[in-house]
Structures are given as C-alpha cells and as structure tokens.
PDB file of N, CA and C in Angstrom:
ATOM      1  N   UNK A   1       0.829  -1.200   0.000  1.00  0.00           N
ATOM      2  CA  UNK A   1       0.000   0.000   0.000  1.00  0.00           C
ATOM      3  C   UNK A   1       0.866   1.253   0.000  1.00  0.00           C
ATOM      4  N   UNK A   2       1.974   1.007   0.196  1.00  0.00           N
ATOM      5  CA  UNK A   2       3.062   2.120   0.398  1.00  0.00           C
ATOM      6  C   UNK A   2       3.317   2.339  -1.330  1.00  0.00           C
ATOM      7  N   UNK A   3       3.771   2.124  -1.696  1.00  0.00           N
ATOM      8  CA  UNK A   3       3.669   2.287  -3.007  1.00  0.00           C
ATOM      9  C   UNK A   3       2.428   3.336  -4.000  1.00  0.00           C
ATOM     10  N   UNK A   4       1.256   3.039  -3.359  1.00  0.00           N
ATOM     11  CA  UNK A   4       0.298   3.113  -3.931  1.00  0.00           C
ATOM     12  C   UNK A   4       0.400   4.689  -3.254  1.00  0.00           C
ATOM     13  N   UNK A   5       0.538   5.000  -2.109  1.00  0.00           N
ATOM     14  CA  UNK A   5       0.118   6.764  -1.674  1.00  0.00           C
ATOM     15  C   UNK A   5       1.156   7.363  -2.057  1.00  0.00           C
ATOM     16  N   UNK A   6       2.955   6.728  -2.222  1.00  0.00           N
ATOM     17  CA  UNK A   6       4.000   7.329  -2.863  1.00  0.00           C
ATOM     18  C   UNK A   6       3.725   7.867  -4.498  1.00  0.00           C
ATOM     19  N   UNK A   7       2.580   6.744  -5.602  1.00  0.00           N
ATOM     20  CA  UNK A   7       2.566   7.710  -6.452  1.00  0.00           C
ATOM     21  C   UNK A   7       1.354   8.532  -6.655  1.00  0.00           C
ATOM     22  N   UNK A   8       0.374   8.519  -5.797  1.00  0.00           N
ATOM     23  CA  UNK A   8      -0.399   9.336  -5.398  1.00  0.00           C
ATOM     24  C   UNK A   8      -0.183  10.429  -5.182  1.00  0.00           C
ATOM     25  N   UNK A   9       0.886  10.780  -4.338  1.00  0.00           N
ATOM     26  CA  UNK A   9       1.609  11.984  -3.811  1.00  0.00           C
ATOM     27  C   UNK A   9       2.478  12.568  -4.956  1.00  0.00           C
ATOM     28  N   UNK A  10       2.760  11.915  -5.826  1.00  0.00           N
ATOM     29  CA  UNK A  10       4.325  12.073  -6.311  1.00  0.00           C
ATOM     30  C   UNK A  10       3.446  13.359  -7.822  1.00  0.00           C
ATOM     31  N   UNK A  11       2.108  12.436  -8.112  1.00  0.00           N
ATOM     32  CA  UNK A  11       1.336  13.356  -9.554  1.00  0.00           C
ATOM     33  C   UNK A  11       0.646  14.332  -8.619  1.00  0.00           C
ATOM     34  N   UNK A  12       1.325  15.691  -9.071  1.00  0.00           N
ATOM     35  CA  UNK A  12       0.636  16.726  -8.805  1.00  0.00           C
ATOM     36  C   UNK A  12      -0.460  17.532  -9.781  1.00  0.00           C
ATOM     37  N   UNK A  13      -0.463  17.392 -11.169  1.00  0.00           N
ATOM     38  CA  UNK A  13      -0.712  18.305 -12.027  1.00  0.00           C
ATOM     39  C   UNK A  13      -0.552  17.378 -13.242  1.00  0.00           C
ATOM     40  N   UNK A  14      -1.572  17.069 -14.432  1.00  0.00           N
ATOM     41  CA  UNK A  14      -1.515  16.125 -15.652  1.00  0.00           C
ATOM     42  C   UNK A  14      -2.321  17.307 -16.618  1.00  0.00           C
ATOM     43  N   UNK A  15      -1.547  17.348 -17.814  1.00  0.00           N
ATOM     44  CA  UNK A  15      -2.029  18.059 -19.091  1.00  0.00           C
ATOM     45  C   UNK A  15      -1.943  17.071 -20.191  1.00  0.00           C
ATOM     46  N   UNK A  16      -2.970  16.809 -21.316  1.00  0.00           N
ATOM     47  CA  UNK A  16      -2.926  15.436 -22.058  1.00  0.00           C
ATOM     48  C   UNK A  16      -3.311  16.450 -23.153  1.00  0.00           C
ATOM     49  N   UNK A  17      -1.749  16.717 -24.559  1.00  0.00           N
ATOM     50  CA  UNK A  17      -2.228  17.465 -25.333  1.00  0.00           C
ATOM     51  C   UNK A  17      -2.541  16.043 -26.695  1.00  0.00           C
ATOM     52  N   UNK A  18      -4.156  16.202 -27.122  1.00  0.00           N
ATOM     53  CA  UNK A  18      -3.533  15.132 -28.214  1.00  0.00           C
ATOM     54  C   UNK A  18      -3.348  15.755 -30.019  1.00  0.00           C
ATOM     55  N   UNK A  19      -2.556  15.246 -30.538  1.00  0.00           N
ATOM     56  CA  UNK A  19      -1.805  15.962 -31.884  1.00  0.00           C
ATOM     57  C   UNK A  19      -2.066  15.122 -33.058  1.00  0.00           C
ATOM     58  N   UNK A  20      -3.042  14.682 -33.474  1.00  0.00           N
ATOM     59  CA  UNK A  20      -3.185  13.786 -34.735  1.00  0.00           C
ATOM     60  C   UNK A  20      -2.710  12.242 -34.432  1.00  0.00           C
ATOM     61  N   UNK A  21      -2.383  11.762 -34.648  1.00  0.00           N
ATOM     62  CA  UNK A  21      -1.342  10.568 -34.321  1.00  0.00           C
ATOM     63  C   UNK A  21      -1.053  10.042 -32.720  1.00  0.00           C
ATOM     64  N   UNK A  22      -0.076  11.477 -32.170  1.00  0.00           N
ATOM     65  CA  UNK A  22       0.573  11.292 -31.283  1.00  0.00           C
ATOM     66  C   UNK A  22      -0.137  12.182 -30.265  1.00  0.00           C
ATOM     67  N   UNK A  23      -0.099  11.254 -28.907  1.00  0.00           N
ATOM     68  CA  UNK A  23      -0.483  12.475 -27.681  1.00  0.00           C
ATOM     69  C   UNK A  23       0.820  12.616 -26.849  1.00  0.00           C
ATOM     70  N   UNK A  24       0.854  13.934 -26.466  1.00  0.00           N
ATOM     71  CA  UNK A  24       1.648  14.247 -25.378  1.00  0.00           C
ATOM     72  C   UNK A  24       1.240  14.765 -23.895  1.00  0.00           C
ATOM     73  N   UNK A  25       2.293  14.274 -22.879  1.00  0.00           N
ATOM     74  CA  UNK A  25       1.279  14.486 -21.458  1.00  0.00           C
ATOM     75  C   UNK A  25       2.340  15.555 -20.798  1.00  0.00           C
ATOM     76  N   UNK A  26       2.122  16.266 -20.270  1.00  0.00           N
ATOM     77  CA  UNK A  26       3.036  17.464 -19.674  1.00  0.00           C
ATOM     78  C   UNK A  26       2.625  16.872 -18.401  1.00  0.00           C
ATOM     79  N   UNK A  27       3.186  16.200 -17.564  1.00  0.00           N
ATOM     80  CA  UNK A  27       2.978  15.723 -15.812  1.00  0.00           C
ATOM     81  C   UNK A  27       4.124  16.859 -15.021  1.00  0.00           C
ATOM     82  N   UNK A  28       3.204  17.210 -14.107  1.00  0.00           N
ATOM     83  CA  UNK A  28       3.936  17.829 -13.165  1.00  0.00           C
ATOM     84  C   UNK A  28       4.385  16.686 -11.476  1.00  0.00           C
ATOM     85  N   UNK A  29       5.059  16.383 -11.061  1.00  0.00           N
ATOM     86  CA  UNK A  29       5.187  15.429 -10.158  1.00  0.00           C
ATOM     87  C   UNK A  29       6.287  15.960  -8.752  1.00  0.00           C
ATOM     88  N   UNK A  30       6.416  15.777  -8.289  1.00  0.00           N
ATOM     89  CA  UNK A  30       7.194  16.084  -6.846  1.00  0.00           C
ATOM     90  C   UNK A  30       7.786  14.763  -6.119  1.00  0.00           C
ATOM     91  N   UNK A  31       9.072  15.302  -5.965  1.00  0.00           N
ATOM     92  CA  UNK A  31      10.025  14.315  -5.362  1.00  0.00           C
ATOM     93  C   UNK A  31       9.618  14.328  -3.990  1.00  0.00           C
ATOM     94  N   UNK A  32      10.291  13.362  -2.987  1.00  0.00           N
ATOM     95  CA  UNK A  32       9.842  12.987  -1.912  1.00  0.00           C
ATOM     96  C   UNK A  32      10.155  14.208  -0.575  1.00  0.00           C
ATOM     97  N   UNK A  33      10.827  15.515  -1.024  1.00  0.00           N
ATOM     98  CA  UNK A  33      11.083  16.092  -0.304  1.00  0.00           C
ATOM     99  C   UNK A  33      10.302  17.775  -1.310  1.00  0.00           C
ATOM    100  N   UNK A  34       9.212  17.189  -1.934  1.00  0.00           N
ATOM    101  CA  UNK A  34       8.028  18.189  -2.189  1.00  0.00           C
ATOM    102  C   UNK A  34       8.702  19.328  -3.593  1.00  0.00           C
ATOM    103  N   UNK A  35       9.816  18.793  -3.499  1.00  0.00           N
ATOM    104  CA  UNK A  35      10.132  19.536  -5.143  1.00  0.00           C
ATOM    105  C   UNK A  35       9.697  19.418  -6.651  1.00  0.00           C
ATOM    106  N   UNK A  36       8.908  20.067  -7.541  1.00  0.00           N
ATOM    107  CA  UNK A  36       8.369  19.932  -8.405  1.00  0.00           C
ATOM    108  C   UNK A  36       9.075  19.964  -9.478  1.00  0.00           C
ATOM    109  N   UNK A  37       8.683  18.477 -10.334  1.00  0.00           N
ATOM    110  CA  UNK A  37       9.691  18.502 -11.769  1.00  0.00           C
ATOM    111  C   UNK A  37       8.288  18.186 -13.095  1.00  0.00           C
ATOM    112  N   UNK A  38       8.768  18.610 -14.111  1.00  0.00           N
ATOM    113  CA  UNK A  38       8.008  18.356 -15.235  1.00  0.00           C
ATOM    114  C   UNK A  38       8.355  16.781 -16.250  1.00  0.00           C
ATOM    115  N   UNK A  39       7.945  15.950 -16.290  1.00  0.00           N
ATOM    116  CA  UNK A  39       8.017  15.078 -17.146  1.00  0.00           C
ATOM    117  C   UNK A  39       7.260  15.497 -18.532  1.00  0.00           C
ATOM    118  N   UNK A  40       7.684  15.182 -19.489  1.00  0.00           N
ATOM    119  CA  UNK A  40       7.010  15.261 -21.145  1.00  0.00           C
ATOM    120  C   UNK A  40       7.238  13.796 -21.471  1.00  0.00           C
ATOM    121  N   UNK A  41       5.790  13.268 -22.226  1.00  0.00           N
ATOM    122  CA  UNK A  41       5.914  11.733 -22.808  1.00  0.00           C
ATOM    123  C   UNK A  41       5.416  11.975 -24.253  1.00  0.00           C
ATOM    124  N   UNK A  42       5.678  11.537 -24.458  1.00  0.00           N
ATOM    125  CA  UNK A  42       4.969  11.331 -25.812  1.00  0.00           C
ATOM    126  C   UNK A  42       4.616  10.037 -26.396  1.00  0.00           C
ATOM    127  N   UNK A  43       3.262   9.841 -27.047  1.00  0.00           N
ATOM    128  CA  UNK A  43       2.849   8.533 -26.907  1.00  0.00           C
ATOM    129  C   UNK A  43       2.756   8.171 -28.163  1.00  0.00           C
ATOM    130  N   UNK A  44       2.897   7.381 -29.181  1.00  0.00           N
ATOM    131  CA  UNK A  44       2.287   7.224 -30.300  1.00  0.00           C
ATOM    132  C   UNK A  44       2.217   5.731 -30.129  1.00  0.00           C
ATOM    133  N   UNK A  45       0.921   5.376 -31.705  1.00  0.00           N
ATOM    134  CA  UNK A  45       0.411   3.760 -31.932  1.00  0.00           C
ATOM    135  C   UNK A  45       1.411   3.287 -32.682  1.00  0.00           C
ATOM    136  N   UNK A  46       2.325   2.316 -32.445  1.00  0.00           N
ATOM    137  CA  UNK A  46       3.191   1.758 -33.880  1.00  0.00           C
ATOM    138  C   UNK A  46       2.134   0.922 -34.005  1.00  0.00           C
ATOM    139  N   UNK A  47       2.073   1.552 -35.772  1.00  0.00           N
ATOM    140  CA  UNK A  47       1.712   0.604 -37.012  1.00  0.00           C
ATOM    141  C   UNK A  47       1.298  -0.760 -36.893  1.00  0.00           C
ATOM    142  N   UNK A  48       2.753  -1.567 -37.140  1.00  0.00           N
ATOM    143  CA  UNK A  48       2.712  -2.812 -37.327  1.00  0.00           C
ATOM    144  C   UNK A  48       1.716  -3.493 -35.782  1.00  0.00           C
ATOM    145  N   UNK A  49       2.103  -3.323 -35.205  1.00  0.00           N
ATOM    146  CA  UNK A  49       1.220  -4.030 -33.877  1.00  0.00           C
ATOM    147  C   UNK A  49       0.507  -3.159 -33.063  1.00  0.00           C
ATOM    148  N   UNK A  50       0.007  -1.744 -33.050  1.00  0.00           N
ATOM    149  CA  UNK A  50      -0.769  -1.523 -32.078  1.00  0.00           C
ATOM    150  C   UNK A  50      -0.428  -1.132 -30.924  1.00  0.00           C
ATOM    151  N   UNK A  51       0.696  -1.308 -30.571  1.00  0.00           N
ATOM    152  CA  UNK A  51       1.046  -1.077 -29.383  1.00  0.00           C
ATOM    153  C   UNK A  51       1.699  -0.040 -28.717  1.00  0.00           C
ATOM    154  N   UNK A  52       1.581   0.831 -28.039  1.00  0.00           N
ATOM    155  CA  UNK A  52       1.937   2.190 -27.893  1.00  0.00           C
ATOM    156  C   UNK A  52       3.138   2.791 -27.131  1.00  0.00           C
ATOM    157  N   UNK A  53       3.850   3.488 -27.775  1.00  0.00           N
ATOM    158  CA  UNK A  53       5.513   3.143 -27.144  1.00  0.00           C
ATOM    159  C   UNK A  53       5.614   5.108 -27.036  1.00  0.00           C
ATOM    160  N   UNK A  54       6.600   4.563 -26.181  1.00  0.00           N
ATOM    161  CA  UNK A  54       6.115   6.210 -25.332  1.00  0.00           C
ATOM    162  C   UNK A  54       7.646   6.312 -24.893  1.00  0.00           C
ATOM    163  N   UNK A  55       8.226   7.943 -24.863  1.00  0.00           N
ATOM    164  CA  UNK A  55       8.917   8.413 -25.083  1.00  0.00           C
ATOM    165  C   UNK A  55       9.016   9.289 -23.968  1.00  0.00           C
ATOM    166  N   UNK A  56      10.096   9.316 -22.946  1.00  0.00           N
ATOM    167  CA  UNK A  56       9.807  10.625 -22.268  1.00  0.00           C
ATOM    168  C   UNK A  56      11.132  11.018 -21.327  1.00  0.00           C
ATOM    169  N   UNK A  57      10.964  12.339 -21.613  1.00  0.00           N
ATOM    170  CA  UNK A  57      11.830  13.205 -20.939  1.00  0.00           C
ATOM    171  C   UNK A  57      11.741  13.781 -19.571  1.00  0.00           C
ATOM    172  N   UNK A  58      12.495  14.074 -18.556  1.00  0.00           N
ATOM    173  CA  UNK A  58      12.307  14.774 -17.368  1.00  0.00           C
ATOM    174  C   UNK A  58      12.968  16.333 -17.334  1.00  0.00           C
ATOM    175  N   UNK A  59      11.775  17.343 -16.833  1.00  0.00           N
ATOM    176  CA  UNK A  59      12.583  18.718 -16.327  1.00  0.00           C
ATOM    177  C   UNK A  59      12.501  19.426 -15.639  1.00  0.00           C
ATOM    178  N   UNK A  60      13.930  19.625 -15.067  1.00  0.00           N
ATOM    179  CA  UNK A  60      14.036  19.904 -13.648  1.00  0.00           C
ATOM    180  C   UNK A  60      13.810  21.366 -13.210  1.00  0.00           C
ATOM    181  N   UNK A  61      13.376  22.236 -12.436  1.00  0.00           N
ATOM    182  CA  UNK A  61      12.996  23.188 -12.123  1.00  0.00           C
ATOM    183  C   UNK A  61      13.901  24.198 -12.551  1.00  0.00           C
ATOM    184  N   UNK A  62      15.263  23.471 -12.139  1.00  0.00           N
ATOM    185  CA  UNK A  62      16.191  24.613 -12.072  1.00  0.00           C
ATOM    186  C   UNK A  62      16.603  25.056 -13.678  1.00  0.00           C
ATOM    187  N   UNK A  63      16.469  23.888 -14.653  1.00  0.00           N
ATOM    188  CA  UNK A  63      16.545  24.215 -15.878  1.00  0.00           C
ATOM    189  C   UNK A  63      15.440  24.596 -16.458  1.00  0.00           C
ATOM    190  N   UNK A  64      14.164  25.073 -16.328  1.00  0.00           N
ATOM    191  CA  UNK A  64      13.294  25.510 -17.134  1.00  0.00           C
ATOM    192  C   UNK A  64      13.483  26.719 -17.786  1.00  0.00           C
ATOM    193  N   UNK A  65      14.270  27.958 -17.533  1.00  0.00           N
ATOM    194  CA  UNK A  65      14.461  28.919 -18.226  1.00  0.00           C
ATOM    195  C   UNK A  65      15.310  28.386 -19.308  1.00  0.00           C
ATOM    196  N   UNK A  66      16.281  27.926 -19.135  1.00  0.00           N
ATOM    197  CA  UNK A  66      17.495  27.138 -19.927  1.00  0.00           C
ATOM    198  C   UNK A  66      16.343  26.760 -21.120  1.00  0.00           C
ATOM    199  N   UNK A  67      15.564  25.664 -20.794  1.00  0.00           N
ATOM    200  CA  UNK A  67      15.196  24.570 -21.899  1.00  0.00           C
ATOM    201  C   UNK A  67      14.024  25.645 -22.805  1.00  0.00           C
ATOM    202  N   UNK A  68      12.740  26.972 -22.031  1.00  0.00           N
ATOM    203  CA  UNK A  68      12.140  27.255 -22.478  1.00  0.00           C
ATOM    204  C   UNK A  68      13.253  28.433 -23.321  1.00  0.00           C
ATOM    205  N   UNK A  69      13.959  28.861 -23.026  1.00  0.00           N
ATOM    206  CA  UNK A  69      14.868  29.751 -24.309  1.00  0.00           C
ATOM    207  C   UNK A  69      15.513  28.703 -25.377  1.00  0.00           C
ATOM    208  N   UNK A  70      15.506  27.496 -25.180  1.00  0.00           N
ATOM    209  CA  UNK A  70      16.330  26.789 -26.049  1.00  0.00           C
ATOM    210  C   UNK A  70      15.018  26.608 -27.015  1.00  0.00           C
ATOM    211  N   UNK A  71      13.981  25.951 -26.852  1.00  0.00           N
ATOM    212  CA  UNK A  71      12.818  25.765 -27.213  1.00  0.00           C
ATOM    213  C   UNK A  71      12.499  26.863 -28.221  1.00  0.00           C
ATOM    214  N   UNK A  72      11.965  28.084 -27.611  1.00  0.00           N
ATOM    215  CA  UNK A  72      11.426  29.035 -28.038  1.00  0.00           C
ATOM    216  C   UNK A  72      12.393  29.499 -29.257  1.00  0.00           C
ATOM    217  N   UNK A  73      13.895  29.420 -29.150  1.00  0.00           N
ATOM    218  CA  UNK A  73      14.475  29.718 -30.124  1.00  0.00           C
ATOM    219  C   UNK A  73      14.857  28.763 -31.191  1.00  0.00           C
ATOM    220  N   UNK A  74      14.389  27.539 -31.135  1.00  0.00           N
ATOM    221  CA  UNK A  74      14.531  26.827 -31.924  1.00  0.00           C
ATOM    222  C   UNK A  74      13.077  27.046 -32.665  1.00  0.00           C
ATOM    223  N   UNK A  75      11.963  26.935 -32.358  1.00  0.00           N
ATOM    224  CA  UNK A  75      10.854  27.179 -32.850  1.00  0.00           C
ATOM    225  C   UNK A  75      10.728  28.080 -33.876  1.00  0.00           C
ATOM    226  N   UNK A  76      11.522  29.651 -32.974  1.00  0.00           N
ATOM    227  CA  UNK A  76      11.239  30.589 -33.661  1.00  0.00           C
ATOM    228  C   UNK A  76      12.299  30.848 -35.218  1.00  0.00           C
ATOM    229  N   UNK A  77      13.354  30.191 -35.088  1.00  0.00           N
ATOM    230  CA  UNK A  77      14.132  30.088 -36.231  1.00  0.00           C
ATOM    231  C   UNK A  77      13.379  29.291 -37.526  1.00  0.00           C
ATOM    232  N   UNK A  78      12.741  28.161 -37.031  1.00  0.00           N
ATOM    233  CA  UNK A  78      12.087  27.499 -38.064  1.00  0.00           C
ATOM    234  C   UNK A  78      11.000  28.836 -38.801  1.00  0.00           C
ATOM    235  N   UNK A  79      10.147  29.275 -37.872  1.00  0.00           N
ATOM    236  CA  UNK A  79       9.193  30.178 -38.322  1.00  0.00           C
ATOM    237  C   UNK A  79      10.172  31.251 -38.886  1.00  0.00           C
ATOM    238  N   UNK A  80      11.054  31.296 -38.757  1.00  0.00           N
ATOM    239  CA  UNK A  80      11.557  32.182 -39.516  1.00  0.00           C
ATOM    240  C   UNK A  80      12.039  31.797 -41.046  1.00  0.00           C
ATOM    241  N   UNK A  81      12.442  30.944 -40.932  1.00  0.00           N
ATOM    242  CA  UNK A  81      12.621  29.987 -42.502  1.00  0.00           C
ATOM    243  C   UNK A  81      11.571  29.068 -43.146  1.00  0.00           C
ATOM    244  N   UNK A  82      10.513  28.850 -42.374  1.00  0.00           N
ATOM    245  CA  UNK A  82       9.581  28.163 -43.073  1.00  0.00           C
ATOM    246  C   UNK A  82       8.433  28.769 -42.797  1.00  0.00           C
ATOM    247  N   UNK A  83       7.005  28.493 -43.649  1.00  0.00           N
ATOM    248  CA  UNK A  83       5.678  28.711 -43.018  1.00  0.00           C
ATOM    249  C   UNK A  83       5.183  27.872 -41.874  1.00  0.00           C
ATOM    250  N   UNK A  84       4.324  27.973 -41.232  1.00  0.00           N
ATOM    251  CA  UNK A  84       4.132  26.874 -39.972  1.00  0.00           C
ATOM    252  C   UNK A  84       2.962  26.710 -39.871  1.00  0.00           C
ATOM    253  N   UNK A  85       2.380  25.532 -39.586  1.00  0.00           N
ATOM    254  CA  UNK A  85       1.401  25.941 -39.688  1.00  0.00           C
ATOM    255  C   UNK A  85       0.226  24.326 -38.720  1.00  0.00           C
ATOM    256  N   UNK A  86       0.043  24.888 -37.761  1.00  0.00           N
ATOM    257  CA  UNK A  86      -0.207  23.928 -36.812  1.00  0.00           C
ATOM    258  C   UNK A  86      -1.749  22.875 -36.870  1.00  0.00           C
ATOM    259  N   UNK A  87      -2.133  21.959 -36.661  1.00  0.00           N
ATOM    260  CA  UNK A  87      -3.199  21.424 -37.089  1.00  0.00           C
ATOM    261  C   UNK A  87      -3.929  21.329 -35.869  1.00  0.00           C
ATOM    262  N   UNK A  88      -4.926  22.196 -35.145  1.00  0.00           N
ATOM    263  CA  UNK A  88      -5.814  22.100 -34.207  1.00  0.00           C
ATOM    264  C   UNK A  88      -6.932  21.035 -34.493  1.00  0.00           C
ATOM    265  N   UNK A  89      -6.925  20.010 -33.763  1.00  0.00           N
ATOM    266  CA  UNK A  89      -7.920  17.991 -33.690  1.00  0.00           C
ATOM    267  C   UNK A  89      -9.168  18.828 -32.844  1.00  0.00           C
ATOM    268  N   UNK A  90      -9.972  18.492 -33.539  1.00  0.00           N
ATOM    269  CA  UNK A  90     -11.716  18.825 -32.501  1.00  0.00           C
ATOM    270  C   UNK A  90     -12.085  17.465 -32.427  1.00  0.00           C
ATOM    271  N   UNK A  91     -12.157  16.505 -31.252  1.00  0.00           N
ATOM    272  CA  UNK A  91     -12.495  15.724 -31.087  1.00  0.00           C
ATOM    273  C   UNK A  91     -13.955  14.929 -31.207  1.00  0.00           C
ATOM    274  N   UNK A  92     -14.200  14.348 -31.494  1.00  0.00           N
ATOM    275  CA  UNK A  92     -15.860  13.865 -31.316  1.00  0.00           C
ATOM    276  C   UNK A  92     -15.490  12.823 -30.366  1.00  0.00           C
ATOM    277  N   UNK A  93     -16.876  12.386 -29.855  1.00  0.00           N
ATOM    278  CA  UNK A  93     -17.167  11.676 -28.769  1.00  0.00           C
ATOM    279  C   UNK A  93     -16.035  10.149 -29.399  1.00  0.00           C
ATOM    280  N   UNK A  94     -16.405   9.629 -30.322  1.00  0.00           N
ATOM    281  CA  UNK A  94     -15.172   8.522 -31.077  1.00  0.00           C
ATOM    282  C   UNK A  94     -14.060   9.060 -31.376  1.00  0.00           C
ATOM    283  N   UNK A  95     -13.029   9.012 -30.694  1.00  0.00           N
ATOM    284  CA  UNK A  95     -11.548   9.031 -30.958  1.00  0.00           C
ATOM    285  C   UNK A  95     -10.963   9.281 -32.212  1.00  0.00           C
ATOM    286  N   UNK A  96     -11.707   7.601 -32.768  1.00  0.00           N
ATOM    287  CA  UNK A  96     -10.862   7.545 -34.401  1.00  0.00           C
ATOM    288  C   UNK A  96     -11.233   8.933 -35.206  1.00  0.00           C
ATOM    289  N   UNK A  97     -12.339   9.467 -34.625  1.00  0.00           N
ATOM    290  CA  UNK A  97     -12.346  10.535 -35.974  1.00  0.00           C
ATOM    291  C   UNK A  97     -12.323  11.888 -35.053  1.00  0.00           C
ATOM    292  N   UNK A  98     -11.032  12.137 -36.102  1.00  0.00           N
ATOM    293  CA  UNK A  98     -10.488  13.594 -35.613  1.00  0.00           C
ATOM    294  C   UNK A  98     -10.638  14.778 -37.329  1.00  0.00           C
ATOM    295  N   UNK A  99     -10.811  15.599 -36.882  1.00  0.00           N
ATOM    296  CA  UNK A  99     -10.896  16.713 -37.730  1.00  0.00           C
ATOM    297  C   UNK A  99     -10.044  17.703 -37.534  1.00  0.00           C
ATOM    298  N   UNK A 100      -9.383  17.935 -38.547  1.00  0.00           N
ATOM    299  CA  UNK A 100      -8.019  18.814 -38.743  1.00  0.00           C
ATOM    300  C   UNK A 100      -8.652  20.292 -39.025  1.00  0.00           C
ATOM    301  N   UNK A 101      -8.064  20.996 -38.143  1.00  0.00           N
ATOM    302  CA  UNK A 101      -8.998  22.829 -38.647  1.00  0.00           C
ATOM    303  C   UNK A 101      -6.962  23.456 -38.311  1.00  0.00           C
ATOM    304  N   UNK A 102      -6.782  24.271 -39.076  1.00  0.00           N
ATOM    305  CA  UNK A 102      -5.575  25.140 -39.497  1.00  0.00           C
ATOM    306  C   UNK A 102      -5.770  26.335 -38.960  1.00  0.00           C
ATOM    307  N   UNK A 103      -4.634  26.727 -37.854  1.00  0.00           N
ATOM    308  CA  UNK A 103      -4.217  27.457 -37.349  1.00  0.00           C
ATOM    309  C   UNK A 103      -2.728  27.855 -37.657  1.00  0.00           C
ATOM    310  N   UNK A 104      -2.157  29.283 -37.363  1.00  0.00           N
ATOM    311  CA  UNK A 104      -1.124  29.690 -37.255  1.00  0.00           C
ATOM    312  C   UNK A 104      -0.769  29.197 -35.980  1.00  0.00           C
ATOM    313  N   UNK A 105       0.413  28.654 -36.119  1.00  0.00           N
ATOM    314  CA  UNK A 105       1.308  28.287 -35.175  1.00  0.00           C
ATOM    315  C   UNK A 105       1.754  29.452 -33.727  1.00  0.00           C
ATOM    316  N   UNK A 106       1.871  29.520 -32.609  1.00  0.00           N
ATOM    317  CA  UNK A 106       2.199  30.049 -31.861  1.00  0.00           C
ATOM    318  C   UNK A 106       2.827  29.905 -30.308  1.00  0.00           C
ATOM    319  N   UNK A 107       3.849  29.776 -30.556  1.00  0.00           N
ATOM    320  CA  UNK A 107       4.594  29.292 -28.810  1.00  0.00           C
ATOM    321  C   UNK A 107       5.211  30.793 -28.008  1.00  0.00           C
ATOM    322  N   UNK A 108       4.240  30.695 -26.892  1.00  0.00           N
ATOM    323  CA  UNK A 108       4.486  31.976 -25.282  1.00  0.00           C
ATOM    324  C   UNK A 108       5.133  31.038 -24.713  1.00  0.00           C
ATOM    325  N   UNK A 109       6.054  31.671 -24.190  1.00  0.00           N
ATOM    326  CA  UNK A 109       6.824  31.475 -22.707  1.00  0.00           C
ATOM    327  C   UNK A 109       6.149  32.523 -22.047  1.00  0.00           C
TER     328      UNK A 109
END
C-alpha cells in the first residue's frame, strides 16, 4: 500500500495534449522532499502491432528557463525559414475521428 500513496503523492498536475497521431502528457510530479519537476511523454500507436511506445523526458525546475529559451528559439528560427502551420484535432465523442482545422502556429513562454 506504500507504493500506492507514494505515487499518489508524487502526480501533482496532468495536461494530455492530443496531436493527430501522437499524444503528449506534460505531468507535473514532486520528489519525496516536495520539489516539483516536469516530465514530457509522448505517446504514439506503432503501425505494425498496435502497441503504444512512449517516449519521455524529465525537467528539472532549475533548468526551465534554460530549456524554455532553447525551445522558443529553436521554434522561432524554423518560423523564420519556413511557413508553420499547426493542425488544431476537434475531437468527437469517437476518438478515431479527428478533424483537422488550421491554425497559425504560436509558442508563449
């Protein structure tokens, strides 16, 4: 049962963005001495079998300015050399069908 209130305690905060294909989860979580870190996963279906293989990174408080200037300037270089152009999913009650509506791209820090 110890286990079970450690990750109880540990998820503070869950954001589930989903992107055509792939969803991503922004988890906010806290170490055992109440410090807050960000995990990013990313989930997608492989093809051949169905089965969903997931990808994920951890970030630590102290680097978030670091990673959101690294981010933001990588983003913004692309938009600077290419058009961008982001695909906002409106979900219906069934999953499988997603509808693509076109937006301009835009990342705030």
């Amino acid at each position: 049962m110890g286990d079970f209130e450690n990750r109880e305690r540990e998820e503070v905060f869950s954001k589930k963005v989903r992107a055509g294909k792939r969803t991503y989860f922004f988890d906010v979580k806290a170490t055992r001495s109440n410090d807050y870190y960000i995990t990013i996963t990313e989930s997608k279906k492989r093809l051949e079998d169905g089965v969903f293989v997931k990808h994920k990174i951890f970030l630590y408080k102290e680097d978030f300015e670091k990673f959101a200037e690294g981010l933001k300037g990588t983003v913004d270089y692309i938009k600077d050399h290419q058009e961008v152009v982001e695909k906002r999913y409106e979900y219906s009650d069934t999953p499988e069908v997603a509808q693509a509506t076109e937006d301009d791209f835009s990342f705030e820090i």
